[in-house]
N, C-alpha and C. Protein backbone atom coordinates (compact mmCIF):
# COMPACT_ATOMS: atom_id res chain seq x y z
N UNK A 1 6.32 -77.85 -77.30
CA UNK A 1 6.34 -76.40 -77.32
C UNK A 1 7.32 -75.96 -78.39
N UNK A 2 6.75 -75.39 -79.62
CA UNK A 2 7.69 -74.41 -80.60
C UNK A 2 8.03 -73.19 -80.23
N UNK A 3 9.14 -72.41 -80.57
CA UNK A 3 9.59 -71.15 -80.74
C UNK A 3 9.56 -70.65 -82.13
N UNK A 4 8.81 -69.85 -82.46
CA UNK A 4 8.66 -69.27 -83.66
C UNK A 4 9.52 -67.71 -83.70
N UNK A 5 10.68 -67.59 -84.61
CA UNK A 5 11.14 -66.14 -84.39
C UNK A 5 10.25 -64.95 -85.68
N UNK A 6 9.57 -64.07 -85.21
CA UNK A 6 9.48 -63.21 -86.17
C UNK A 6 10.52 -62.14 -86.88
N UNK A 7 10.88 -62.17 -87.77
CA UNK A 7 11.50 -61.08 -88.24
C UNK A 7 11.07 -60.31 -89.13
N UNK A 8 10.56 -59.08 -88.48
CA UNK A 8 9.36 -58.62 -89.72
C UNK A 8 9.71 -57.56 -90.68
N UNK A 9 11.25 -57.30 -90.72
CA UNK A 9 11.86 -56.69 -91.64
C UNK A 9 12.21 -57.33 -92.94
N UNK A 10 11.85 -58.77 -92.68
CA UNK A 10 12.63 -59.77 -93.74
C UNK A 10 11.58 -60.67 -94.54
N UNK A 11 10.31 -60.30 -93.52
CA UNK A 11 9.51 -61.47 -93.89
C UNK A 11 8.70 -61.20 -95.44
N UNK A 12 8.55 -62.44 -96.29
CA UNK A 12 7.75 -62.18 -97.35
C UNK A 12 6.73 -62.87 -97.27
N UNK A 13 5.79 -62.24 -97.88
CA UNK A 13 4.33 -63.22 -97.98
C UNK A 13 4.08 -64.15 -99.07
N UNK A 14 4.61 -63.66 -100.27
CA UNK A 14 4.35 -64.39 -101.95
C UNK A 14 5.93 -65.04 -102.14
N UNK A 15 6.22 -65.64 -100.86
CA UNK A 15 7.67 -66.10 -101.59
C UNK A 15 7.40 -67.58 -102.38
N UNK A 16 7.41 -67.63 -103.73
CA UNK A 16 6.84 -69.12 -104.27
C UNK A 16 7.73 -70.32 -104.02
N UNK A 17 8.75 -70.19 -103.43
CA UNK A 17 9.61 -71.16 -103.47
C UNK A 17 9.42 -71.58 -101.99
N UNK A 18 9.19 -70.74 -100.82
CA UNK A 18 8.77 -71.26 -99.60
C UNK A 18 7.83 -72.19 -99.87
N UNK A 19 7.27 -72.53 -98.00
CA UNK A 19 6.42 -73.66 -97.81
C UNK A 19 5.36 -72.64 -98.01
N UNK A 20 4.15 -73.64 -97.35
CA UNK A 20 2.47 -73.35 -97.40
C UNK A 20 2.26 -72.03 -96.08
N UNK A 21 3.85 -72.33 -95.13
CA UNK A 21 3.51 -71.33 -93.93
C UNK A 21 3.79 -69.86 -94.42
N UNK A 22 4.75 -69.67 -95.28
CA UNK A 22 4.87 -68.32 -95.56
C UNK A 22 4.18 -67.83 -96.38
N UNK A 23 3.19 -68.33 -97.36
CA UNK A 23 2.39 -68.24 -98.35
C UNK A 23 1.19 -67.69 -97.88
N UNK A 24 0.77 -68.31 -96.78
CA UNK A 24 -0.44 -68.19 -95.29
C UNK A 24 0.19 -66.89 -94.84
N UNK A 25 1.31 -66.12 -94.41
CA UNK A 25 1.60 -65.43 -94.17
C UNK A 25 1.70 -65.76 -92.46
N UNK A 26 2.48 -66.15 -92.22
CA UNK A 26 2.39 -66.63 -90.94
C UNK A 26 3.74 -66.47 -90.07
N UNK A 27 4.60 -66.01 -90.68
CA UNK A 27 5.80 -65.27 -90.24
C UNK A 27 6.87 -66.35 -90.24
N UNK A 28 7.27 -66.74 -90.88
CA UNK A 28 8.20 -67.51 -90.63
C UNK A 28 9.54 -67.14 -91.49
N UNK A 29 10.65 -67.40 -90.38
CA UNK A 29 12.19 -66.46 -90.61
C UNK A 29 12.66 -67.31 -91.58
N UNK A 30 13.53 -66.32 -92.73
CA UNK A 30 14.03 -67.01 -94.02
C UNK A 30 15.45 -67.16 -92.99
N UNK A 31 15.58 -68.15 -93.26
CA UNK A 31 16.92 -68.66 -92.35
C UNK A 31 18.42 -68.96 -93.19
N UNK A 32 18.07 -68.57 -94.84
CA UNK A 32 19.38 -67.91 -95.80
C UNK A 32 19.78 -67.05 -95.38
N UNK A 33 19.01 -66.13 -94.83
CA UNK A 33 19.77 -64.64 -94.64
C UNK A 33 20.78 -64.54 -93.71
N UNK A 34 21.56 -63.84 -93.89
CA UNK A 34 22.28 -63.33 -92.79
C UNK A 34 21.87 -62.95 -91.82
N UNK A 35 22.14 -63.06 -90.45
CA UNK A 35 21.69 -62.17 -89.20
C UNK A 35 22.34 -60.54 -89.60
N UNK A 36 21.52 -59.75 -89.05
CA UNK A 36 22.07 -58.49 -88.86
C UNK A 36 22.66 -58.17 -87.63
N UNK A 37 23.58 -57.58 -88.06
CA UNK A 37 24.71 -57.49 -86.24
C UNK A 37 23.81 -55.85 -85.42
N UNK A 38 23.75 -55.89 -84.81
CA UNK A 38 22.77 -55.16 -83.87
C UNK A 38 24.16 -54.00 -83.48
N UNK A 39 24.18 -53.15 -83.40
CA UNK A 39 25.34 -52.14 -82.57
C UNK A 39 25.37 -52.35 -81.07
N UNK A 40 26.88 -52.78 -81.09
CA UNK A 40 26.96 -53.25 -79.42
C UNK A 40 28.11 -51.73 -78.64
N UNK A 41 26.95 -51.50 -77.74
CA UNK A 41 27.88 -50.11 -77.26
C UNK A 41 28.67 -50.78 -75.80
N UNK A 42 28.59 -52.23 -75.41
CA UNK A 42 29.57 -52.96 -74.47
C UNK A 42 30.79 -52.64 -74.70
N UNK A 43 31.63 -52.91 -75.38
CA UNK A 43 32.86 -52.63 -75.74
C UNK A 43 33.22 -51.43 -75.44
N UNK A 44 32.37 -50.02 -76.05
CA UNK A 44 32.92 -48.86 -75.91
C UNK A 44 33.27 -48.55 -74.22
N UNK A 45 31.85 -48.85 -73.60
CA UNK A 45 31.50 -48.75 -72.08
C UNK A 45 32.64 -49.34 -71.56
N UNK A 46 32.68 -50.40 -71.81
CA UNK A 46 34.66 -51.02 -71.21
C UNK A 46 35.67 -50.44 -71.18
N UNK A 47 36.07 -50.20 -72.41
CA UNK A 47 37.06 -49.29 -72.41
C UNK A 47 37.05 -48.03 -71.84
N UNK A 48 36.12 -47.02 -71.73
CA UNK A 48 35.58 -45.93 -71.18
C UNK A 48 35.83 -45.89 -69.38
N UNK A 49 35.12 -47.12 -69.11
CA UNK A 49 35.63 -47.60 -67.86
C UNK A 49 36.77 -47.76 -67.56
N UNK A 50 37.72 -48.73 -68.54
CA UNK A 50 39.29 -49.17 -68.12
C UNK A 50 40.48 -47.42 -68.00
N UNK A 51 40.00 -47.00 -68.87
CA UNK A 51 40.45 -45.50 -68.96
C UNK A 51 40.13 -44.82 -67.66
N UNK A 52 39.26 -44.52 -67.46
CA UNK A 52 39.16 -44.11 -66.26
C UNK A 52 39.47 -44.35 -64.77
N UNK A 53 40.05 -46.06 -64.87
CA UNK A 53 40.40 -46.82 -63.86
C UNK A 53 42.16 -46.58 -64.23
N UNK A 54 42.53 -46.66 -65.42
CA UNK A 54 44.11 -45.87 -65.67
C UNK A 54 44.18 -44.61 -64.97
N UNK A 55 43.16 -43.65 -65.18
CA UNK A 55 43.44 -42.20 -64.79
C UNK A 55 43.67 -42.17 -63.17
N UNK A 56 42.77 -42.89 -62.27
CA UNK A 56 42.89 -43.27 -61.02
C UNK A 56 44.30 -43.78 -60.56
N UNK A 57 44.74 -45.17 -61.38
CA UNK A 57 45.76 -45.84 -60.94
C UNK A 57 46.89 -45.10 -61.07
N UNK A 58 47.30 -44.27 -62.13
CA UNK A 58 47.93 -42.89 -62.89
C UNK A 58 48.31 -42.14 -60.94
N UNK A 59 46.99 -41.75 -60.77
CA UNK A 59 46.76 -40.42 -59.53
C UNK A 59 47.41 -41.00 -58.12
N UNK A 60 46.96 -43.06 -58.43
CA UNK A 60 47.26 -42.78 -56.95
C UNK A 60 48.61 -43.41 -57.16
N UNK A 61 49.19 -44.09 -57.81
CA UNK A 61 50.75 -44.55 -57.89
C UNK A 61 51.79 -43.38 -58.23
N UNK A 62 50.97 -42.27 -58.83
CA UNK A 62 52.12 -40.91 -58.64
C UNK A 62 52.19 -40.65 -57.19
N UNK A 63 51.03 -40.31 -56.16
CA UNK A 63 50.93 -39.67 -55.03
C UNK A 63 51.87 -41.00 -54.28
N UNK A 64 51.90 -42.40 -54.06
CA UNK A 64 52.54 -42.75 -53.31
C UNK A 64 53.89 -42.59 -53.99
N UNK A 65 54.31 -42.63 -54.71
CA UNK A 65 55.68 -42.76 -55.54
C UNK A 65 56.21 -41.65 -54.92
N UNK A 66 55.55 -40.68 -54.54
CA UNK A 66 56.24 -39.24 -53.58
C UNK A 66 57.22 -39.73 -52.75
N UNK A 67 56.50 -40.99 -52.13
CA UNK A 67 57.08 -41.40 -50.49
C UNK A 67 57.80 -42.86 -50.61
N UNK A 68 57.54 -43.87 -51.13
CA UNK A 68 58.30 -45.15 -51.42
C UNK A 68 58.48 -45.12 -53.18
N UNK A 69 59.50 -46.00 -53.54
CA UNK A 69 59.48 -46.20 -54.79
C UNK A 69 59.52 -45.95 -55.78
N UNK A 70 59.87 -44.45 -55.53
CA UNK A 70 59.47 -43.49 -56.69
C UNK A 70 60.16 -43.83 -57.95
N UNK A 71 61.56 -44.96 -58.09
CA UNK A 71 62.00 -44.62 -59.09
C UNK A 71 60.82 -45.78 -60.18
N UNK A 72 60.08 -46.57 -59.29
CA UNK A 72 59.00 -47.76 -59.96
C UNK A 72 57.79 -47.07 -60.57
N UNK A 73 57.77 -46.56 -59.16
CA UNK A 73 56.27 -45.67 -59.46
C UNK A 73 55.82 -44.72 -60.73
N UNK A 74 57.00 -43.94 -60.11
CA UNK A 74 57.14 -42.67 -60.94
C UNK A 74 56.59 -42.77 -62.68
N UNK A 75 57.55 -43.97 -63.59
CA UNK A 75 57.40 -44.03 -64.78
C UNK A 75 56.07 -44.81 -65.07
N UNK A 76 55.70 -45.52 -63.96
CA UNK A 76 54.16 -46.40 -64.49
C UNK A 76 53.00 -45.45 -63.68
N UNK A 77 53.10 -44.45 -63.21
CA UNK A 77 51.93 -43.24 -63.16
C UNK A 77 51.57 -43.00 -64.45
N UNK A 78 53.25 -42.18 -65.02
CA UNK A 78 53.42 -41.32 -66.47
C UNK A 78 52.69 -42.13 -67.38
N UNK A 79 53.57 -43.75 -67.39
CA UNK A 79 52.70 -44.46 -68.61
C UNK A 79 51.20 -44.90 -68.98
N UNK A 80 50.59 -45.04 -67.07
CA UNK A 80 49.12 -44.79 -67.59
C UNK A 80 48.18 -43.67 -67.43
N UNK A 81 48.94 -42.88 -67.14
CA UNK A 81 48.23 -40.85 -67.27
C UNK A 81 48.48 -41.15 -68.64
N UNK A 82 49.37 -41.28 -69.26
CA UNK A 82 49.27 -41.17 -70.77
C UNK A 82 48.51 -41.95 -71.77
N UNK A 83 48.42 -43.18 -70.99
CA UNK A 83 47.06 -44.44 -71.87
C UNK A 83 46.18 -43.68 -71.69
N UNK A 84 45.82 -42.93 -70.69
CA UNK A 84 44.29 -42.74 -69.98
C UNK A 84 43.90 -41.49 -71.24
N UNK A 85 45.07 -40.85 -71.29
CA UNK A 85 44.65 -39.35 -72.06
C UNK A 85 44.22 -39.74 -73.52
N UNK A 86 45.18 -41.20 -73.91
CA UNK A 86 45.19 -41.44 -75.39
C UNK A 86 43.34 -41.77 -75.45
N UNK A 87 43.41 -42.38 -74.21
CA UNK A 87 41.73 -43.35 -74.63
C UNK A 87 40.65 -42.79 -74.13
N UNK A 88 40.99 -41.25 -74.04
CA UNK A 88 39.84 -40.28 -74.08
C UNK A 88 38.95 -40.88 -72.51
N UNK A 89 39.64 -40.46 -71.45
CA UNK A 89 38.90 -40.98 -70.15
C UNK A 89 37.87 -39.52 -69.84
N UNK A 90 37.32 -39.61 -69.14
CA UNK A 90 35.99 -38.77 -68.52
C UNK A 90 36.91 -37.95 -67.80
N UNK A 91 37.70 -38.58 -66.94
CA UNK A 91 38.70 -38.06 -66.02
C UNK A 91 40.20 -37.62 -66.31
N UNK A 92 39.94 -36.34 -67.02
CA UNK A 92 40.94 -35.86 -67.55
C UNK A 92 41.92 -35.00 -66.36
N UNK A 93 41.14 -34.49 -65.62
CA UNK A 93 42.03 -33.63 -64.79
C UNK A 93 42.81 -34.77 -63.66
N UNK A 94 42.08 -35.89 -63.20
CA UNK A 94 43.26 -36.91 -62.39
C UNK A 94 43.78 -37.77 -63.59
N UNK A 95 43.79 -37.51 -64.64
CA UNK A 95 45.16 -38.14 -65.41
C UNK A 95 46.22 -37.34 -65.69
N UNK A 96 46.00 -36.26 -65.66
CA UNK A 96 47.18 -35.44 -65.78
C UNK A 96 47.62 -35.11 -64.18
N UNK A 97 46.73 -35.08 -63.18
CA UNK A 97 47.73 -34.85 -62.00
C UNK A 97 48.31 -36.41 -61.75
N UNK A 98 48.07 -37.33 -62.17
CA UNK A 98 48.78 -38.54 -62.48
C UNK A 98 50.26 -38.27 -62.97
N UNK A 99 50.22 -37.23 -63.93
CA UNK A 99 50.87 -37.39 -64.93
C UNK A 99 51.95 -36.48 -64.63
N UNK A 100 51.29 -35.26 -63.63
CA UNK A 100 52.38 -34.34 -63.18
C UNK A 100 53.04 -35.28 -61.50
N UNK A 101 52.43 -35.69 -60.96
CA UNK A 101 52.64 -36.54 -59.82
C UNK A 101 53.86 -37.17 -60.45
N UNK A 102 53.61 -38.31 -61.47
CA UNK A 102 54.70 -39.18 -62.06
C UNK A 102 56.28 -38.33 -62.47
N UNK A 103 55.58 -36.80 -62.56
CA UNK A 103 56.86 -36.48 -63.35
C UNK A 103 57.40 -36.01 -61.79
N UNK A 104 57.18 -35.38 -60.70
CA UNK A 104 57.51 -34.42 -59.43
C UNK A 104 58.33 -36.29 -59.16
N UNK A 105 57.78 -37.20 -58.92
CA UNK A 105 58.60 -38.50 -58.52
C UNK A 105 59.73 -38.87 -59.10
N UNK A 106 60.44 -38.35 -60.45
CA UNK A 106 61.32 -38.63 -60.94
C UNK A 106 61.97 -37.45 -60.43
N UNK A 107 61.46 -36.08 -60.19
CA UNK A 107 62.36 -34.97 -59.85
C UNK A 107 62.65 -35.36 -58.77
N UNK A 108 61.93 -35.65 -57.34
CA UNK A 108 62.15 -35.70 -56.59
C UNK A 108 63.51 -37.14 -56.02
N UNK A 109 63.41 -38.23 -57.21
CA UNK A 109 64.43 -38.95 -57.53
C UNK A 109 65.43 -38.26 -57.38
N UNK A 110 65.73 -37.78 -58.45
CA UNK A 110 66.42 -36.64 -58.91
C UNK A 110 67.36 -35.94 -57.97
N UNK A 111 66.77 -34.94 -57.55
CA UNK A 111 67.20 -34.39 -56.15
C UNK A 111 68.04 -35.45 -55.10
N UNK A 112 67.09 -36.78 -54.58
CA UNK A 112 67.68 -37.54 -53.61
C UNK A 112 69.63 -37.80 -54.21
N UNK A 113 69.20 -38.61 -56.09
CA UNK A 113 70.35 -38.83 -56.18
C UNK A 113 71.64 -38.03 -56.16
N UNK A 114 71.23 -36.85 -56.86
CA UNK A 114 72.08 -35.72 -56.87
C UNK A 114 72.68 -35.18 -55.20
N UNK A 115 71.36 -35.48 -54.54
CA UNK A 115 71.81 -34.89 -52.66
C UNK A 115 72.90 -36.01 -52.38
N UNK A 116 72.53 -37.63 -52.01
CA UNK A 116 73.33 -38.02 -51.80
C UNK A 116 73.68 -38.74 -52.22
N UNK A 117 73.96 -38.98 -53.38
CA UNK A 117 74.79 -40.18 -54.27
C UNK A 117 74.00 -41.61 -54.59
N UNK A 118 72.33 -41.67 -54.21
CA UNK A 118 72.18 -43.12 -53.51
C UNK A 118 70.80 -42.98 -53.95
N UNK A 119 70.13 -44.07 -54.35
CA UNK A 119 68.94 -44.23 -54.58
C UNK A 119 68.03 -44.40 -53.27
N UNK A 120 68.78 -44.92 -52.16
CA UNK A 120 67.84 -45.26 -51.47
C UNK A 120 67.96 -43.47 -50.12
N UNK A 121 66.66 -43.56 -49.73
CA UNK A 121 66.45 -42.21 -48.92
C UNK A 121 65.99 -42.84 -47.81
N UNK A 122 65.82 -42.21 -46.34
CA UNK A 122 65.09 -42.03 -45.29
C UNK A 122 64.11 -41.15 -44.88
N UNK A 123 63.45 -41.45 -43.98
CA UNK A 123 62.63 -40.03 -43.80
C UNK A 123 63.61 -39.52 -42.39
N UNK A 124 63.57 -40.51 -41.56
CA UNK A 124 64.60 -39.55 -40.29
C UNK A 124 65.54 -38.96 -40.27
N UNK A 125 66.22 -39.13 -41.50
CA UNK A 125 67.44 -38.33 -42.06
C UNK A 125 69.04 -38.95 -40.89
């Protein structure tokens, strides 16, 4: 069993230096040529995706950073609300409440340290 590839953008019929098959006209691929690279829209779709999975991770590591961790949280919301915005995500409005989330977690830092001297807080007070 052969595989014959047609390429019928490339193919010649009077090529004199070919064999007897291309002369016959019978399709056969000049295999000097270069391949042509085809446009691959995979890559874009990835990234498009990963952005949008930043804008999420952005939304929900600001919202817990409210309540544990905030001084961890807080700056790796900000830093990927801000990847997410650079790489043009779909989901623009939860990268920026990512992004305002990340910043209310450093205020709310903020506040604790200034209240009582101490990074670490309670809720029962």
């Amino acid at each position: 069993m052969t595989l014959t590839l047609i390429d019928r953008t490339r193919r010649t019929d009077a090529a004199p230096d070919k064999g007897a098959d291309t002369a016959l006209g019978k399709g056969v691929v000049d295999t000097d040529a270069a391949p042509e690279k085809a446009p691959d829209a995979a890559p874009r779709r990835a990234v498009g995706r990963e952005a949008d999975g930043l804008a999420v991770a952005s939304f929900v590591l600001g919202l817990v950073g409210l309540l544990v961790f905030n001084i961890v949280f807080g700056p790796m919301a900000i830093v990927m609300a801000l990847l997410a915005l650079v790489r043009h995500t779909r989901r623009r409005g939860r990268a920026f409440l990512g992004l305002a989330l990340g910043v209310a977690d450093l205020a709310v830092l903020a506040a604790l340290v200034t209240a009582n001297g101490t990074v670490a807080w309670s809720i029962g007070g």
